[in-house]
N, C-alpha and C. Protein backbone atom coordinates (compact mmCIF):
# COMPACT_ATOMS: atom_id res chain seq x y z
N UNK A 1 -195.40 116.36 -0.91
CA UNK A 1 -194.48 116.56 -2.01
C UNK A 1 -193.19 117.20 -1.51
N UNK A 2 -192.15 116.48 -2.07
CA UNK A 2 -190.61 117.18 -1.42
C UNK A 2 -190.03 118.42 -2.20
N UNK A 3 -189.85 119.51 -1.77
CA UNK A 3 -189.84 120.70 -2.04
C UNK A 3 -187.84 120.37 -3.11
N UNK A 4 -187.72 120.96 -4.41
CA UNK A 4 -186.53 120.53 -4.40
C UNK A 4 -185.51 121.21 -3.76
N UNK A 5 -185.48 122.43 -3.11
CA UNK A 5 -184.35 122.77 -2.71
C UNK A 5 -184.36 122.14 -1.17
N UNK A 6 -183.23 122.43 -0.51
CA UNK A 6 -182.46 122.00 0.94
C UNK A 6 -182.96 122.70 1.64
N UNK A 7 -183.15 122.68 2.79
CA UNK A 7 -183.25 123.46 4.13
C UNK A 7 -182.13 123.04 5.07
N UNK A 8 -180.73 123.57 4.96
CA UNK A 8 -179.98 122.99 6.11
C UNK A 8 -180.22 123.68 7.50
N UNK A 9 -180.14 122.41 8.29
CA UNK A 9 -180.50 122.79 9.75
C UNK A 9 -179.35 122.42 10.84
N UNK A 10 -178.48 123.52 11.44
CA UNK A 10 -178.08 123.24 12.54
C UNK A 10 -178.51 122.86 13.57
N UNK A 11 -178.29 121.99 14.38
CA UNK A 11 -179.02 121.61 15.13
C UNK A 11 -178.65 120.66 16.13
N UNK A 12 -179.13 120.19 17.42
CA UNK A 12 -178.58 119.51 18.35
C UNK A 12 -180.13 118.42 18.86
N UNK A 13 -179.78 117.21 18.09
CA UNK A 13 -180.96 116.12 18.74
C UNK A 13 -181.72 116.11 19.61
N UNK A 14 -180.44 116.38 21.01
CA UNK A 14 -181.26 116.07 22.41
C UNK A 14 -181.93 117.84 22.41
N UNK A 15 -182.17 118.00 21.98
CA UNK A 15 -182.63 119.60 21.92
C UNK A 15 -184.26 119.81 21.48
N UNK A 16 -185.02 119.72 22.44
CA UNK A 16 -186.67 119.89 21.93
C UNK A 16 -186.85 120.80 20.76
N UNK A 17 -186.51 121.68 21.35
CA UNK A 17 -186.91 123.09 19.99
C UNK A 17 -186.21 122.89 18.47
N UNK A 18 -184.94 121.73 18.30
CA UNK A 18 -184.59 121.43 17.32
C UNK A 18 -185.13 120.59 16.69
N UNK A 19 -185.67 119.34 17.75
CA UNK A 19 -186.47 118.75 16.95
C UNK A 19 -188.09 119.60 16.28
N UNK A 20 -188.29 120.57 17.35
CA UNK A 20 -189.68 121.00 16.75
C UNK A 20 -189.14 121.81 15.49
N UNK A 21 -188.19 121.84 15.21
CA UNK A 21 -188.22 122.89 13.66
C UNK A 21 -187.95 122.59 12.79
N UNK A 22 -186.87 120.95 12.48
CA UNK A 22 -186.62 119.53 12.26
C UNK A 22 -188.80 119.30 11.66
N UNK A 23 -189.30 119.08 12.42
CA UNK A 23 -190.85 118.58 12.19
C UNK A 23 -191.09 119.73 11.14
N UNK A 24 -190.98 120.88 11.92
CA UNK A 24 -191.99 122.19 10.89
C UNK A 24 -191.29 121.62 9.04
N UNK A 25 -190.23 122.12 9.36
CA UNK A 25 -189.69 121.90 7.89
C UNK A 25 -190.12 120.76 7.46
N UNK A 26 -189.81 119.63 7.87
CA UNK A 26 -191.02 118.59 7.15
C UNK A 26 -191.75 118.37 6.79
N UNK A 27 -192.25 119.00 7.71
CA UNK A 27 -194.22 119.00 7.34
C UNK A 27 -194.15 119.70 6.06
N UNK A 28 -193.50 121.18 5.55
CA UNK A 28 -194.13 122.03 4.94
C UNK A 28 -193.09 121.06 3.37
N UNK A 29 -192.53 119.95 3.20
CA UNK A 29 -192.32 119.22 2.09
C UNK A 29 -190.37 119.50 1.92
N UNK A 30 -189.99 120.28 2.82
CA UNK A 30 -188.08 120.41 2.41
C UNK A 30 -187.91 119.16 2.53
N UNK A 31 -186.82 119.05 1.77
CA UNK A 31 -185.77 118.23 1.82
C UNK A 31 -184.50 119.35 2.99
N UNK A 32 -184.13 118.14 3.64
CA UNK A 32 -183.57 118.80 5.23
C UNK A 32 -181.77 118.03 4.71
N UNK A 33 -181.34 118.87 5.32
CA UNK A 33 -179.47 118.66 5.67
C UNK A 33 -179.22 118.82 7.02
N UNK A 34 -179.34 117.96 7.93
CA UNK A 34 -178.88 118.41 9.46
C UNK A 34 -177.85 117.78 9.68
N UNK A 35 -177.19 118.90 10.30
CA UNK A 35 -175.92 118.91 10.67
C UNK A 35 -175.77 119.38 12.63
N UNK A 36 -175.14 118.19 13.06
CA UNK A 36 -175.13 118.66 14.21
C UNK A 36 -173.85 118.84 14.29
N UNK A 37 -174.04 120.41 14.88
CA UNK A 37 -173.19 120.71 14.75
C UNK A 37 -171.85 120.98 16.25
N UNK A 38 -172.42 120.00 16.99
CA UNK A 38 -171.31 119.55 18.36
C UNK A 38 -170.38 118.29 17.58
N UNK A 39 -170.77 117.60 16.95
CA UNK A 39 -170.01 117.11 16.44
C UNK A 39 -169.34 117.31 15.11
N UNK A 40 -169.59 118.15 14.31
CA UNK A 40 -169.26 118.54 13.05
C UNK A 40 -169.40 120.07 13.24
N UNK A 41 -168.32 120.63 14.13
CA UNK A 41 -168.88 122.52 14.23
C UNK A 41 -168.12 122.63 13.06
N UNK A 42 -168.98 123.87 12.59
CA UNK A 42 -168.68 125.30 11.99
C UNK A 42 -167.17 125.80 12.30
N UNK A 43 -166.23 126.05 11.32
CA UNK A 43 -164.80 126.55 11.08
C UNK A 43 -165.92 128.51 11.54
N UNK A 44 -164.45 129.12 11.77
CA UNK A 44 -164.42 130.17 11.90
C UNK A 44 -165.48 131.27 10.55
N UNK A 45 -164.81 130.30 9.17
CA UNK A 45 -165.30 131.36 8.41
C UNK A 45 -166.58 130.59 8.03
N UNK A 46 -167.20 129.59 8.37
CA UNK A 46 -168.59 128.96 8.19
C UNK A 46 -168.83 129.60 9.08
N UNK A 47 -168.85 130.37 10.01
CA UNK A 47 -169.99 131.22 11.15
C UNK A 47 -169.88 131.91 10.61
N UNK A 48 -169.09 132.46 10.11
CA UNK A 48 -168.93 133.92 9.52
C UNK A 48 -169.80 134.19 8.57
N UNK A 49 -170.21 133.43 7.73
CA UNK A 49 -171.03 133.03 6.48
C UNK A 49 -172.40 133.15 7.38
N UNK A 50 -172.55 132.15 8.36
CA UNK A 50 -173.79 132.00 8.65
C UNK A 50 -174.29 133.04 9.41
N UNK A 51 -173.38 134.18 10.39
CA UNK A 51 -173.57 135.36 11.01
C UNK A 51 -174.18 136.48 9.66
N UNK A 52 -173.60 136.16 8.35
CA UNK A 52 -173.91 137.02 7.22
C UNK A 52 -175.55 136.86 7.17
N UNK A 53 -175.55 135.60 6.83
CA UNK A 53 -177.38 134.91 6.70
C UNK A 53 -178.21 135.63 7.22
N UNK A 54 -177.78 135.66 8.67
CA UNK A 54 -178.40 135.94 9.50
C UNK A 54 -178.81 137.18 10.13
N UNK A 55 -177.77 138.02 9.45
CA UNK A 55 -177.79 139.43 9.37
C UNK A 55 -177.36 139.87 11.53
N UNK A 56 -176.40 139.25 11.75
CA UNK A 56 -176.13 139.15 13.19
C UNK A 56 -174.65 139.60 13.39
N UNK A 57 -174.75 140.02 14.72
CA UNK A 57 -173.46 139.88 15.35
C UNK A 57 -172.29 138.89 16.04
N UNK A 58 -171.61 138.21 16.16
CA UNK A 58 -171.33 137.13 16.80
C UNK A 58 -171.64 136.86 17.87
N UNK A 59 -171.28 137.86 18.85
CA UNK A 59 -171.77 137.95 20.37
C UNK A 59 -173.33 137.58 20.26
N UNK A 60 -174.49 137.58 19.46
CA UNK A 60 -176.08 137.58 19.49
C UNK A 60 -175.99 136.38 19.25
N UNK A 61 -175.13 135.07 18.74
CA UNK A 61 -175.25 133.67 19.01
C UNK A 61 -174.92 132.91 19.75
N UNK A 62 -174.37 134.00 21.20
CA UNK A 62 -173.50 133.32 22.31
C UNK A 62 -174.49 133.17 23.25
N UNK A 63 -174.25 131.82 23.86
CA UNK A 63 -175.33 130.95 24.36
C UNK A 63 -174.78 130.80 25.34
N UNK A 64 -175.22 132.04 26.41
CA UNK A 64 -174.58 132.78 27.57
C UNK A 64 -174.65 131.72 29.31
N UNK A 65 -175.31 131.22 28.93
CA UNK A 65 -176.21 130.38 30.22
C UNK A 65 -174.99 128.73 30.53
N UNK A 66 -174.16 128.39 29.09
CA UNK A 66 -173.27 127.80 28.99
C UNK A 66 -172.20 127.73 29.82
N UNK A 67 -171.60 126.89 30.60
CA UNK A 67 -170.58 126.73 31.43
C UNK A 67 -169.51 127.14 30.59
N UNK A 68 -169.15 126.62 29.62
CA UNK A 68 -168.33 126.93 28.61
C UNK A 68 -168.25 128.68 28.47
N UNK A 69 -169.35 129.40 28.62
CA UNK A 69 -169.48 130.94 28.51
C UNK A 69 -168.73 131.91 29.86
N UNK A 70 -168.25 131.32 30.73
CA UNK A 70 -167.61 131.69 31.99
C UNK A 70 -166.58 132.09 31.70
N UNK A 71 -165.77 131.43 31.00
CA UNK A 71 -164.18 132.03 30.53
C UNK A 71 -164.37 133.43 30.01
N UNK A 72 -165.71 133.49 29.12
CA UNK A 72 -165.74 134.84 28.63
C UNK A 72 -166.68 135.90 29.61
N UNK A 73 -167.11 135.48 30.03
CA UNK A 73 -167.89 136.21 31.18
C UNK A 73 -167.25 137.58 31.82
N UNK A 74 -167.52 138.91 31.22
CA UNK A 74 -167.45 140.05 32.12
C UNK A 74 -165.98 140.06 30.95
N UNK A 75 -165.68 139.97 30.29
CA UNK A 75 -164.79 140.35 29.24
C UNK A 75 -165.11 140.83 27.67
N UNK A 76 -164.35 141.95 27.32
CA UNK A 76 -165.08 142.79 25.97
C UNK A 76 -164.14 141.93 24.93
N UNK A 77 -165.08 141.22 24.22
CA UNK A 77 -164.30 141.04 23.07
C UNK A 77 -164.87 141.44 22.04
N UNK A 78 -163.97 141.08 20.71
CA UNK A 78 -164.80 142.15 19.20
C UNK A 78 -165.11 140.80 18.51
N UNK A 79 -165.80 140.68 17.58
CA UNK A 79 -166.35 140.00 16.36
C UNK A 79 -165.31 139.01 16.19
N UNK A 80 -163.88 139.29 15.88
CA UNK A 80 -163.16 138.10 15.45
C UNK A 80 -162.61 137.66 16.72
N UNK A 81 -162.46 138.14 17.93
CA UNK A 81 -162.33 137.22 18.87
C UNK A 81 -163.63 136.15 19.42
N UNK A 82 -164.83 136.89 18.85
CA UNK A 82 -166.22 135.82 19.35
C UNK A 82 -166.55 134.91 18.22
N UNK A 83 -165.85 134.83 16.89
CA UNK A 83 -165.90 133.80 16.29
C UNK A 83 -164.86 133.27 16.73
N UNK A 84 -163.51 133.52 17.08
CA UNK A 84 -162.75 132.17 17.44
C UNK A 84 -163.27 131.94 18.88
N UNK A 85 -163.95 132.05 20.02
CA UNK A 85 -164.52 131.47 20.74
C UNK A 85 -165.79 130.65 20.28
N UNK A 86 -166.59 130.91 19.46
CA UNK A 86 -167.80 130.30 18.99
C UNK A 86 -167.04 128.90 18.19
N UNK A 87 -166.11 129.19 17.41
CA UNK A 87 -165.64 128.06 16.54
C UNK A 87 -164.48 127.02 17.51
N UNK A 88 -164.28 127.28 18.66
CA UNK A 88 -163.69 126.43 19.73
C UNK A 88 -164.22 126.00 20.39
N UNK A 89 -165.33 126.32 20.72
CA UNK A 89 -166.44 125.90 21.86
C UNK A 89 -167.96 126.23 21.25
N UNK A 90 -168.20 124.98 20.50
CA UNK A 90 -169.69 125.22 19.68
C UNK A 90 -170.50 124.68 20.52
N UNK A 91 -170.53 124.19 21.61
CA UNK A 91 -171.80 124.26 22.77
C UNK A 91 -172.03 125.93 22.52
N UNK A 92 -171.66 127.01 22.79
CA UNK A 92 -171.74 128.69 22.99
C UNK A 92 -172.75 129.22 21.52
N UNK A 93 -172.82 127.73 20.64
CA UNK A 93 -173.82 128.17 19.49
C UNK A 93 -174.96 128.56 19.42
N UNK A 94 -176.25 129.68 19.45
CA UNK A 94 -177.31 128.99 19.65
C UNK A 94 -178.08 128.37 18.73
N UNK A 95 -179.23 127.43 19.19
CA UNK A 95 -179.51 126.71 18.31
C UNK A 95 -181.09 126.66 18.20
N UNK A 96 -181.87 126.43 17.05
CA UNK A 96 -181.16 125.41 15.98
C UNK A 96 -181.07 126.85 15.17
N UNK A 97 -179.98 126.60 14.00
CA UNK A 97 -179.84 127.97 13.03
C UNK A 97 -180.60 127.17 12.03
N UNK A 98 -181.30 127.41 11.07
CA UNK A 98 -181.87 127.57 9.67
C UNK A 98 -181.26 128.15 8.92
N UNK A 99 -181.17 127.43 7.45
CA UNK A 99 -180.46 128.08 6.17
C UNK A 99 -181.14 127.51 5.19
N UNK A 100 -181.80 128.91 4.37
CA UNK A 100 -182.19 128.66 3.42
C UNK A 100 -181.73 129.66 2.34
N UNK A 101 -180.98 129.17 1.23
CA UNK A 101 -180.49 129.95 0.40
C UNK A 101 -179.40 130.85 0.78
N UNK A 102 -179.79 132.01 0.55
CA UNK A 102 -178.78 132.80 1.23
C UNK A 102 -179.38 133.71 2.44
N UNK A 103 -180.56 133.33 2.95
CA UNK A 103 -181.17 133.50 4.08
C UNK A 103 -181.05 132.44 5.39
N UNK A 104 -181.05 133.16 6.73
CA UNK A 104 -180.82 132.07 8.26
C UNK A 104 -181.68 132.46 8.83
N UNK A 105 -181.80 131.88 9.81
CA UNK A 105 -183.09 132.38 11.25
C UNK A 105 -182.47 131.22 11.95
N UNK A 106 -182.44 131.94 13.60
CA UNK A 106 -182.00 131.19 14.48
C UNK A 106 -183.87 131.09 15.04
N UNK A 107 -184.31 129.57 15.15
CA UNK A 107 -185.48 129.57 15.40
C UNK A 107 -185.55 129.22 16.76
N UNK A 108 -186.08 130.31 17.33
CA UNK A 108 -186.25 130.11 18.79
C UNK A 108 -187.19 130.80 19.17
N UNK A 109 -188.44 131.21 19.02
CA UNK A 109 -189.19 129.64 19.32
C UNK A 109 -189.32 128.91 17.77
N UNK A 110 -189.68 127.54 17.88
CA UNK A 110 -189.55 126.94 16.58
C UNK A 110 -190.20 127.67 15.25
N UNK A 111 -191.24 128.51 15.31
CA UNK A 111 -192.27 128.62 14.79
C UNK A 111 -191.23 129.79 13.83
N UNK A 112 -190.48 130.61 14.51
CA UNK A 112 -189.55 131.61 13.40
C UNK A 112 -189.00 130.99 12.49
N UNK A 113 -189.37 129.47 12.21
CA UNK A 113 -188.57 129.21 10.75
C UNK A 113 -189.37 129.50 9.49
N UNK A 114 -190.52 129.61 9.83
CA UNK A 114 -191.85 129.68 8.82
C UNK A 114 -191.54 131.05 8.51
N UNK A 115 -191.03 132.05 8.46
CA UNK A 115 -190.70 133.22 8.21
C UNK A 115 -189.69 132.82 6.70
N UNK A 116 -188.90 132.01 7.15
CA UNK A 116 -187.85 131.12 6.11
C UNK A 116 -188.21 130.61 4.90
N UNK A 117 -189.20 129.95 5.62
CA UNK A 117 -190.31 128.84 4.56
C UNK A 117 -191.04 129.46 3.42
């Protein structure tokens, strides 16, 4: 049975753990919104929103291991300089984020979306 509200899911295809959280939510009956978001990123104040969700810092979604993350590497920046790096370079996203309502979870490992659910 399809649950009526949304579960939007950020998320990146070639990405195992996105697809495994992509499945969870299925299974448990959402109706899903995925948005990948390398090709459709997040504006400055859509992270901002979703950093709210999530009850986070900007810097705690920077996806440090990223080539793209070198420019910032060994440099202090504050909150509105790491959303305009996050919203210029959304490879630095991590992924997949979950949104439900006015609640997020970045599910990593997949299984933290059931916290959501």
């Amino acid at each position: 049975m399809i649950k009526t509200e949304t579960v939007r899911i950020y998320y990146n295809p070639r990405c195992s753990k996105c697809r495994a959280t992509v499945a969870l939510v299925a299974e448990r009956g959402y109706a899903i919104e995925l948005v990948e978001y390398l090709l459709t990123p997040p504006t400055k104040e859509e992270l901002r929103g979703l950093l709210h969700k999530l009850g986070m810092k900007p810097f705690a979604l920077v996806r440090t291991g990223e080539e793209a993350y070198q420019r910032y590497a060994g440099r202090t920046l504050d909150d509105e300089e790491w959303l305009d790096a996050l919203a210029a370079h959304p490879v630095l996203i991590e992924r997949p984020i979950v949104v439900r309502g006015d609640k997020a979870v970045v599910a990593r490992p997949p299984e933290k979306v059931l916290a959501l659910l």
